[in-house]
N, C-alpha and C. Protein backbone atom coordinates (compact mmCIF):
# COMPACT_ATOMS: atom_id res chain seq x y z
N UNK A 1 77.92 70.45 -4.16
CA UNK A 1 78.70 71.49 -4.81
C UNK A 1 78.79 72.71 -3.87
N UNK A 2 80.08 73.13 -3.98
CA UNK A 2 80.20 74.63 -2.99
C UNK A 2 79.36 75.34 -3.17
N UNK A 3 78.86 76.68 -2.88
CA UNK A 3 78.47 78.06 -3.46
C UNK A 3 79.57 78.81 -3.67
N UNK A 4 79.15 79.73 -4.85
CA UNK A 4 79.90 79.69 -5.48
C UNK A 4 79.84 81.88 -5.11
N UNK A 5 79.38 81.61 -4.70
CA UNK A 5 79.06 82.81 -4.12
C UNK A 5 79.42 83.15 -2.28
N UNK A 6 79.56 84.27 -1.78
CA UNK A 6 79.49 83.77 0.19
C UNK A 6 78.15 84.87 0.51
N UNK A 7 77.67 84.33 1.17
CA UNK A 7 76.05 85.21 1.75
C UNK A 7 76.36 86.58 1.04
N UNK A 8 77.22 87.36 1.90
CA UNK A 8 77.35 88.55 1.54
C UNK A 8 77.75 89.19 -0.12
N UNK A 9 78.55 88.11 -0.99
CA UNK A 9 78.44 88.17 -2.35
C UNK A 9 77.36 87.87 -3.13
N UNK A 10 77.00 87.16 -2.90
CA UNK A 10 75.52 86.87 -3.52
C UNK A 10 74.54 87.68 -3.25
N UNK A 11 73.94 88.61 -2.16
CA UNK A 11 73.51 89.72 -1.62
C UNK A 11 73.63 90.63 -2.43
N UNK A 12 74.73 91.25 -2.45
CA UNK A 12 75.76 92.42 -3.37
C UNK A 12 74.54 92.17 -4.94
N UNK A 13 75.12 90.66 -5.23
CA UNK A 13 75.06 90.43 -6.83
C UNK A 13 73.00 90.17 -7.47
N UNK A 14 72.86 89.90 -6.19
CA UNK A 14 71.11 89.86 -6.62
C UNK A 14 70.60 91.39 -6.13
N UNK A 15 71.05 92.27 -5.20
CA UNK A 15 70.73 93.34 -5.17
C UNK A 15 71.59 94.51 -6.85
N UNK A 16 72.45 93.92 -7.10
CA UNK A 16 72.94 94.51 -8.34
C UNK A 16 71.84 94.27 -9.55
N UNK A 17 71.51 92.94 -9.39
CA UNK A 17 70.44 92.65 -10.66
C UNK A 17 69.27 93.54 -10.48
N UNK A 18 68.46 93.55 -9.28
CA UNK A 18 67.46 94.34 -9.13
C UNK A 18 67.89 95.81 -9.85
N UNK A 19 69.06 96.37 -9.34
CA UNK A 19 68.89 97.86 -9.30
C UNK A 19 69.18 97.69 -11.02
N UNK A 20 69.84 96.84 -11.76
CA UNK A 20 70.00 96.61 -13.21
C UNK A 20 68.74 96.85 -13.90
N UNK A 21 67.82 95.69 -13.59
CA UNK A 21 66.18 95.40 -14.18
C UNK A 21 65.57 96.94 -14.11
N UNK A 22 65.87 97.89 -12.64
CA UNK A 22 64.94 98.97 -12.73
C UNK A 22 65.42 99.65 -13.35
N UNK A 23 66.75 100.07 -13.69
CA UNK A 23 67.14 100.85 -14.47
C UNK A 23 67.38 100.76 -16.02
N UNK A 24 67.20 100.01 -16.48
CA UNK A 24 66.97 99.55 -18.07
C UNK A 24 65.55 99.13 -18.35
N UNK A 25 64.73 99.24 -18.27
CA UNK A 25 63.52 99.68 -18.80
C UNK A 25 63.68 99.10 -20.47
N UNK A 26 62.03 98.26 -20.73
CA UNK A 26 62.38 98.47 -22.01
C UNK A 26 61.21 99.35 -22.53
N UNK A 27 61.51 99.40 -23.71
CA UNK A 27 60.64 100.87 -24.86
C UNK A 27 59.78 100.27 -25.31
N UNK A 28 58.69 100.54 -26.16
CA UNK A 28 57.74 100.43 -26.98
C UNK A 28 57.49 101.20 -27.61
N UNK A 29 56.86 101.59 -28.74
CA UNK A 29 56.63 102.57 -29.38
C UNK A 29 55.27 102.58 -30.20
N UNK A 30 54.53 104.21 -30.18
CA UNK A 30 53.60 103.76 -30.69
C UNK A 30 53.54 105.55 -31.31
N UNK A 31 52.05 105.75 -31.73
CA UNK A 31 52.10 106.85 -32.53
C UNK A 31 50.68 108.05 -31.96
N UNK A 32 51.05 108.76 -32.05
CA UNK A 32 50.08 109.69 -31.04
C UNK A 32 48.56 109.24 -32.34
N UNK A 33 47.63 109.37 -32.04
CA UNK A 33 46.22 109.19 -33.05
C UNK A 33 45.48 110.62 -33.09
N UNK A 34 45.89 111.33 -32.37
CA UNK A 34 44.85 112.56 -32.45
C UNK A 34 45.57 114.10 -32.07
N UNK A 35 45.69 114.99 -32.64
CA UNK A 35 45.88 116.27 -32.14
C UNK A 35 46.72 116.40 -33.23
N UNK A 36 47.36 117.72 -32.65
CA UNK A 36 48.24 118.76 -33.44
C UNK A 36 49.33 117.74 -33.78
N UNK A 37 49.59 116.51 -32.90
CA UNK A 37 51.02 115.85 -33.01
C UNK A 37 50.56 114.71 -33.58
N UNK A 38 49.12 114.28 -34.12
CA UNK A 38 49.25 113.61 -34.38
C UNK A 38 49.71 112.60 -35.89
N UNK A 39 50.53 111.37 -35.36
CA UNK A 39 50.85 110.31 -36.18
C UNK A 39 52.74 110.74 -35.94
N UNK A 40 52.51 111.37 -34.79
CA UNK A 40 54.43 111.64 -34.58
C UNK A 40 54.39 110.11 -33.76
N UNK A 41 55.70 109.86 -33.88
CA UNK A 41 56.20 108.52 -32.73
C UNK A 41 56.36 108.59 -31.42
N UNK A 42 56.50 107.96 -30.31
CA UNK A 42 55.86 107.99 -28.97
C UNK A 42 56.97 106.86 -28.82
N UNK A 43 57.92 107.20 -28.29
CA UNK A 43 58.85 106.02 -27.11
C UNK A 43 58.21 106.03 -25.65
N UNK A 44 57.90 104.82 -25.06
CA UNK A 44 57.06 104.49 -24.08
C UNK A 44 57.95 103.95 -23.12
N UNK A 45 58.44 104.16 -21.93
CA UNK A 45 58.75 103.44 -21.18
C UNK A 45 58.07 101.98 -20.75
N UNK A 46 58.55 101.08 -20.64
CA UNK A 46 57.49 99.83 -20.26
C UNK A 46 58.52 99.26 -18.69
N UNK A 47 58.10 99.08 -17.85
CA UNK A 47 59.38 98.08 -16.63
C UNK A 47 59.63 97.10 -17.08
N UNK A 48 60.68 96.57 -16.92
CA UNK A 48 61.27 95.06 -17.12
C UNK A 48 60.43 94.45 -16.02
N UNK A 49 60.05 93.05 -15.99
CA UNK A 49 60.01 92.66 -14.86
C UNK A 49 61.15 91.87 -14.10
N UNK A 50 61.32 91.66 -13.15
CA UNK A 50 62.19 90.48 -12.45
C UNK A 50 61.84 89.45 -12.82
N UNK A 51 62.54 88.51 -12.88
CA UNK A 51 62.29 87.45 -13.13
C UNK A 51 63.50 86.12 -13.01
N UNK A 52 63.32 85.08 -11.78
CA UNK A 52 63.89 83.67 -12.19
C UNK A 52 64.76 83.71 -12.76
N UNK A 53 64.84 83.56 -14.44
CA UNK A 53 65.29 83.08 -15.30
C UNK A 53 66.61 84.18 -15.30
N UNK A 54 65.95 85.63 -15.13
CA UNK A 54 66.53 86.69 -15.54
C UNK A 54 68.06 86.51 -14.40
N UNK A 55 67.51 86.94 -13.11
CA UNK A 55 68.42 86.30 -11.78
C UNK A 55 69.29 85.56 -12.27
N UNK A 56 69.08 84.13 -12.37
CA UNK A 56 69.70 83.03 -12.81
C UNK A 56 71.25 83.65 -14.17
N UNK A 57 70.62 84.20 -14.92
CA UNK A 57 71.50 84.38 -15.84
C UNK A 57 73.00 85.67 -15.34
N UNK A 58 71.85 86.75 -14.77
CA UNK A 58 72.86 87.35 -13.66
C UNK A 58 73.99 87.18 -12.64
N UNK A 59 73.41 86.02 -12.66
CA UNK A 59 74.54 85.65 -11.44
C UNK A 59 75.58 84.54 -11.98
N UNK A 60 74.91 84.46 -13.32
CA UNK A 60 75.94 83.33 -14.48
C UNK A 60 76.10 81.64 -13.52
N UNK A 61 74.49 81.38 -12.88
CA UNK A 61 74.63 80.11 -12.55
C UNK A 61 73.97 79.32 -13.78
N UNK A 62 73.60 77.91 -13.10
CA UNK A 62 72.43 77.38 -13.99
C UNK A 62 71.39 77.12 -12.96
N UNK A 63 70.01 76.53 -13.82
CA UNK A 63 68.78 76.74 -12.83
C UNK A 63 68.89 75.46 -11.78
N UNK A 64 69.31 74.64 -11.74
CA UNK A 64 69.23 74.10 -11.02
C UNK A 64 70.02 74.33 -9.54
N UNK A 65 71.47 75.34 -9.86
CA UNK A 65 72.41 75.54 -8.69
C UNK A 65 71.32 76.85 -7.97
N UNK A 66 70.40 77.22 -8.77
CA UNK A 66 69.35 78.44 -7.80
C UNK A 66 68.23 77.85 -6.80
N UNK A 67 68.01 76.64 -7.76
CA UNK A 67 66.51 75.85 -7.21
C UNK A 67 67.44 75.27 -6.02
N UNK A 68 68.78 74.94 -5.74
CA UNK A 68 69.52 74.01 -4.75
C UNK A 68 69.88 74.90 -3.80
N UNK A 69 69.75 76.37 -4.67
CA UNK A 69 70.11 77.36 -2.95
C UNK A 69 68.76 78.05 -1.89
N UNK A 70 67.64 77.34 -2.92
CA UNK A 70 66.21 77.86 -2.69
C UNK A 70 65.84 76.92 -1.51
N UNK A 71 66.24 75.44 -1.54
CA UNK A 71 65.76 74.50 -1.56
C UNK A 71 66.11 74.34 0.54
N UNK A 72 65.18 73.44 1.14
CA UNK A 72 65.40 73.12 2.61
C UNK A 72 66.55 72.98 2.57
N UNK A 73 67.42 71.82 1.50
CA UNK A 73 68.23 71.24 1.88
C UNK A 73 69.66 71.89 1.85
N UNK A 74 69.41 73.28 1.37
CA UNK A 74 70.58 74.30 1.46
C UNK A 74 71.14 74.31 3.16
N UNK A 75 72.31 74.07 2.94
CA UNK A 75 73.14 73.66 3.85
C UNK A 75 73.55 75.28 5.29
N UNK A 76 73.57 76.31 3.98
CA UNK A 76 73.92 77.43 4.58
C UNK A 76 72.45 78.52 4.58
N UNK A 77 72.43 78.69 6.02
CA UNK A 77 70.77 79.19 6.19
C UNK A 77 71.17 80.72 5.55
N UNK A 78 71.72 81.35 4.94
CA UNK A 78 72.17 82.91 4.96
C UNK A 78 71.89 82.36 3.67
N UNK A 79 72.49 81.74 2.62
CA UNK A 79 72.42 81.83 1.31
C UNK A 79 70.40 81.57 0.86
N UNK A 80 69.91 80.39 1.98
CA UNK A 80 68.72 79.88 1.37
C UNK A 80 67.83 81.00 1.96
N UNK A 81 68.11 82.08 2.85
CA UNK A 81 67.15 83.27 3.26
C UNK A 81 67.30 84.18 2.19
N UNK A 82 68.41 84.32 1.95
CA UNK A 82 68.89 85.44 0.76
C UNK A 82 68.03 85.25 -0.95
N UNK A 83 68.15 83.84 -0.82
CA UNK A 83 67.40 83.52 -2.13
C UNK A 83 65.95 83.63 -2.42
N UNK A 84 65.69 82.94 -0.76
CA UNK A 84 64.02 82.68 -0.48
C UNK A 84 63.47 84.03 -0.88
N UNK A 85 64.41 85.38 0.09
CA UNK A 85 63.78 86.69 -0.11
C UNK A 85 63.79 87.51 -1.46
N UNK A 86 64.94 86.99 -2.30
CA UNK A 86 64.99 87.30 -3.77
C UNK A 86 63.62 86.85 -4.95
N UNK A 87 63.36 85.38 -4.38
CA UNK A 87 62.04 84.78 -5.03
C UNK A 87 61.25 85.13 -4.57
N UNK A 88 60.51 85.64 -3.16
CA UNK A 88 59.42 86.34 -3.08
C UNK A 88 59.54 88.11 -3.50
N UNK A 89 60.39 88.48 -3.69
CA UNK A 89 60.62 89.92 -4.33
C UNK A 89 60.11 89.89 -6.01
N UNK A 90 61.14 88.51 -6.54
CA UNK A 90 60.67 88.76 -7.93
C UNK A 90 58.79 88.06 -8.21
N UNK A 91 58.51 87.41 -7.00
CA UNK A 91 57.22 87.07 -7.31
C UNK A 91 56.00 88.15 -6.85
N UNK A 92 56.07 89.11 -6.16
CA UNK A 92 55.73 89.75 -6.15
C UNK A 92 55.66 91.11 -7.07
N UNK A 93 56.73 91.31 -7.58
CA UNK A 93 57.10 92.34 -8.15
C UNK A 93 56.10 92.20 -9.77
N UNK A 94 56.38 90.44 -10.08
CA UNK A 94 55.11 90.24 -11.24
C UNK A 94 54.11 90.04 -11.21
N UNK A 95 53.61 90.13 -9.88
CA UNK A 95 52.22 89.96 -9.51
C UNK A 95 51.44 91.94 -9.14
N UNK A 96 52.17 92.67 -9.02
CA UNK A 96 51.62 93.74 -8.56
C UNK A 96 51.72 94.34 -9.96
N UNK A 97 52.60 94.08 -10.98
CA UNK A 97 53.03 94.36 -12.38
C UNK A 97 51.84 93.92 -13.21
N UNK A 98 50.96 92.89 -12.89
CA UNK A 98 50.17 92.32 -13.33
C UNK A 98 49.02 92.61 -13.33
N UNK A 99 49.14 93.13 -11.67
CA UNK A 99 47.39 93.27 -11.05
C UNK A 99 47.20 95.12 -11.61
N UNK A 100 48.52 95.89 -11.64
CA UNK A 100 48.33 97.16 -12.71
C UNK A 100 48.29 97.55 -13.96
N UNK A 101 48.74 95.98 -14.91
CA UNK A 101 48.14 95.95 -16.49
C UNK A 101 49.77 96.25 -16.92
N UNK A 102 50.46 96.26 -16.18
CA UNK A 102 52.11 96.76 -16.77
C UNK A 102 52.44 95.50 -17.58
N UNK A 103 52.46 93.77 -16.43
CA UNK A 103 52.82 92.85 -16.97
C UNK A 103 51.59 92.21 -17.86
N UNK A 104 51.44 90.94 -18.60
CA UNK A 104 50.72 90.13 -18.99
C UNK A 104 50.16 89.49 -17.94
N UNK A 105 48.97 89.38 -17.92
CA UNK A 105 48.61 88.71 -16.67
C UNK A 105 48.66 86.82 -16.53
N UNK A 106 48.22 86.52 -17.96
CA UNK A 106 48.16 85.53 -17.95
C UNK A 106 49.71 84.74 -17.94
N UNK A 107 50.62 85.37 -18.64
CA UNK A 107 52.21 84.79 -18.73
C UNK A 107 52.77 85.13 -17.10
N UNK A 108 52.07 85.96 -16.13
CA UNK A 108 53.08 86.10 -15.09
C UNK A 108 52.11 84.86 -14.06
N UNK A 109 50.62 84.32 -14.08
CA UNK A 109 50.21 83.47 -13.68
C UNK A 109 50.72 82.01 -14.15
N UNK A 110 51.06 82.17 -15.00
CA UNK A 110 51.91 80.79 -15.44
C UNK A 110 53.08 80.67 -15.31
N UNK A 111 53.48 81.78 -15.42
CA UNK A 111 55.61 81.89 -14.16
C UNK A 111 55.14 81.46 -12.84
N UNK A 112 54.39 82.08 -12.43
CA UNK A 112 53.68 81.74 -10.84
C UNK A 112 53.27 80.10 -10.23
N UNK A 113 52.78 79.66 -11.28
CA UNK A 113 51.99 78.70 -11.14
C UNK A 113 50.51 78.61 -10.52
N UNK A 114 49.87 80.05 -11.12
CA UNK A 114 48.55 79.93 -10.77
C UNK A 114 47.75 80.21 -12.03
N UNK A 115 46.55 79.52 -11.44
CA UNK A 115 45.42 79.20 -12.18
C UNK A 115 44.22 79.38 -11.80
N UNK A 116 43.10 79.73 -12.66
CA UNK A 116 41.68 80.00 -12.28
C UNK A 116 41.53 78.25 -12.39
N UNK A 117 40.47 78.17 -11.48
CA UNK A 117 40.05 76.45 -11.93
C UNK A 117 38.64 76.63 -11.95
N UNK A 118 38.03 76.27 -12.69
CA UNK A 118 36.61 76.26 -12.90
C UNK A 118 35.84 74.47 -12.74
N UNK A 119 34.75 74.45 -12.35
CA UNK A 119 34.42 73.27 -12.55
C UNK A 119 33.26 72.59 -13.69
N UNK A 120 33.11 73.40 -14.46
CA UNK A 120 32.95 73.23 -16.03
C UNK A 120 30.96 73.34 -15.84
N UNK A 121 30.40 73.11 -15.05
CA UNK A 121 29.16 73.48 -14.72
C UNK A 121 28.32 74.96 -15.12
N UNK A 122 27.70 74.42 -15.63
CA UNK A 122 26.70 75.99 -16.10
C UNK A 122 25.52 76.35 -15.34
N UNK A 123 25.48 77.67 -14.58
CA UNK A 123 24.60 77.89 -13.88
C UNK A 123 23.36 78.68 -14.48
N UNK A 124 22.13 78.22 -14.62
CA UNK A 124 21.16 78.83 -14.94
C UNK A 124 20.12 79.51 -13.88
N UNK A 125 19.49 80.82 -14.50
CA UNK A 125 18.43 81.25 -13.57
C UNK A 125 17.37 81.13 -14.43
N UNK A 126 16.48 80.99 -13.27
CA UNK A 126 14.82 80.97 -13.88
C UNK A 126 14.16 82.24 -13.14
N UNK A 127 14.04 83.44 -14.19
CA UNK A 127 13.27 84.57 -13.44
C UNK A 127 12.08 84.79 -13.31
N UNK A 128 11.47 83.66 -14.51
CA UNK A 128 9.96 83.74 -15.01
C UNK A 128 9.02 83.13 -14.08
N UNK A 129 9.74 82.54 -12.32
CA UNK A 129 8.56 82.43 -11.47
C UNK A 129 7.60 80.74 -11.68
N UNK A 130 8.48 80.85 -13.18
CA UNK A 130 7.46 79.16 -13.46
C UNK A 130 8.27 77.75 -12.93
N UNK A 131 8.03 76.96 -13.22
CA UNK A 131 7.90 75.38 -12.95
C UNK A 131 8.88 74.62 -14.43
N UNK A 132 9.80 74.01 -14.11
CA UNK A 132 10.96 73.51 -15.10
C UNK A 132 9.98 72.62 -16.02
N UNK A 133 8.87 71.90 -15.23
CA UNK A 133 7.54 71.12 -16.43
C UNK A 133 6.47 72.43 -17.14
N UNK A 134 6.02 73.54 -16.02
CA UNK A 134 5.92 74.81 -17.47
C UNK A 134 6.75 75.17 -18.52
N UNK A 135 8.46 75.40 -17.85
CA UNK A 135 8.73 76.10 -19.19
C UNK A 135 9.25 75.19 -20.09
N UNK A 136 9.22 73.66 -19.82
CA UNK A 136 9.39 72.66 -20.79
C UNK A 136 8.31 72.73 -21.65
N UNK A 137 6.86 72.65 -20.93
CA UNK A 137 5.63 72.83 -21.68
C UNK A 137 6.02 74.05 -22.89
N UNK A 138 6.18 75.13 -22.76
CA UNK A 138 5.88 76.11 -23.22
C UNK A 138 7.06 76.16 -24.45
N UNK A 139 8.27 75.46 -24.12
CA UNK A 139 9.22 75.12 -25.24
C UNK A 139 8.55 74.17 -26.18
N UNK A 140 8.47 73.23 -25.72
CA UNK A 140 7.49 72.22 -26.93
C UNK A 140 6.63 73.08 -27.49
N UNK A 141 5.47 73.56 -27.01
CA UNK A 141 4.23 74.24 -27.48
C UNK A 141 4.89 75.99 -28.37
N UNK A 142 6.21 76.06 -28.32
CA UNK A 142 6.40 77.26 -29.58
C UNK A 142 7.60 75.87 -30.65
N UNK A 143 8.14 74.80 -30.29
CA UNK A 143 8.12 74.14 -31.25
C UNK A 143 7.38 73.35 -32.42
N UNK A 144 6.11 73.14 -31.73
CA UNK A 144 5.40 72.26 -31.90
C UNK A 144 4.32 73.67 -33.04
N UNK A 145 4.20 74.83 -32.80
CA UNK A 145 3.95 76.03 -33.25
C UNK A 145 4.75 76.41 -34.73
N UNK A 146 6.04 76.43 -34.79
CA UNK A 146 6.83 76.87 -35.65
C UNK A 146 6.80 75.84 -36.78
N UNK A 147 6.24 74.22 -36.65
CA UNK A 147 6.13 72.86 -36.93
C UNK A 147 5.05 73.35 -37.84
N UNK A 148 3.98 74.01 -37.60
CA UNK A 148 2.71 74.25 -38.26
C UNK A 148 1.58 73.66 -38.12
């Protein structure tokens, strides 16, 4: 399929979305708790973040004609630099959004595709200086205690 866009239009139209996202902001609202003002209402600025999906709808493609301009096999190196640098902008932009408490952390690690991985193991310390057959001893001997 063509693009449907030429380097330099598509440029224009993902730098238009950015300056869009920063300038519409969404609100929240909440209520002051203490003072002379308080229990008046409070409009909060919050940032939009960038986002994929958001892009995508901007530019009135579908996701797959974005993932095909992202992709090696993009034919025209200007469109797949243009994009590449659009996806590390919006991935960054939810990751620094994140790491300052603006975004959700856990919903922008799962746009991301990252994850804590744990390996399910529990680490214990022994501070008491003893022997794993003492403090086994000494568990039996306050069971064996409480038993009567």
């Amino acid at each position: 399929m063509a693009n449907i866009y030429t380097p330099e239009q598509l440029q224009k139209k993902i730098d238009e979305y950015f300056e869009w996202v920063d300038k519409n902001p969404f609100y929240k609202y909440d209520v002051v708790k203490t003072g002379v003002d308080a229990g008046k209402e409070l409009k909060i600025k919050v940032p939009r973040p960038y986002s994929i999906q958001g892009i995508i709808y901007f530019l009135n493609i579908n996701t797959q004609t974005w993932y095909n301009w992202n992709s090696e096999d993009q034919k025209d190196a200007k469109i797949l630099e243009i994009c590449t640098c659009a996806s590390n902008k919006i991935k960054q932009h939810q990751l620094d959004g994140a790491s300052a408490g603006i975004f959700q952390p856990m919903i922008i690690a799962r746009l991301n595709g990252l994850s804590e991985k744990t390996d399910g193991t529990i680490a214990t310390m022994d501070t008491t200086g003893k022997t794993s057959e003492e403090i086994k001893a000494a568990i039996q001997a306050i069971e064996a205690a409480k038993k009567g």
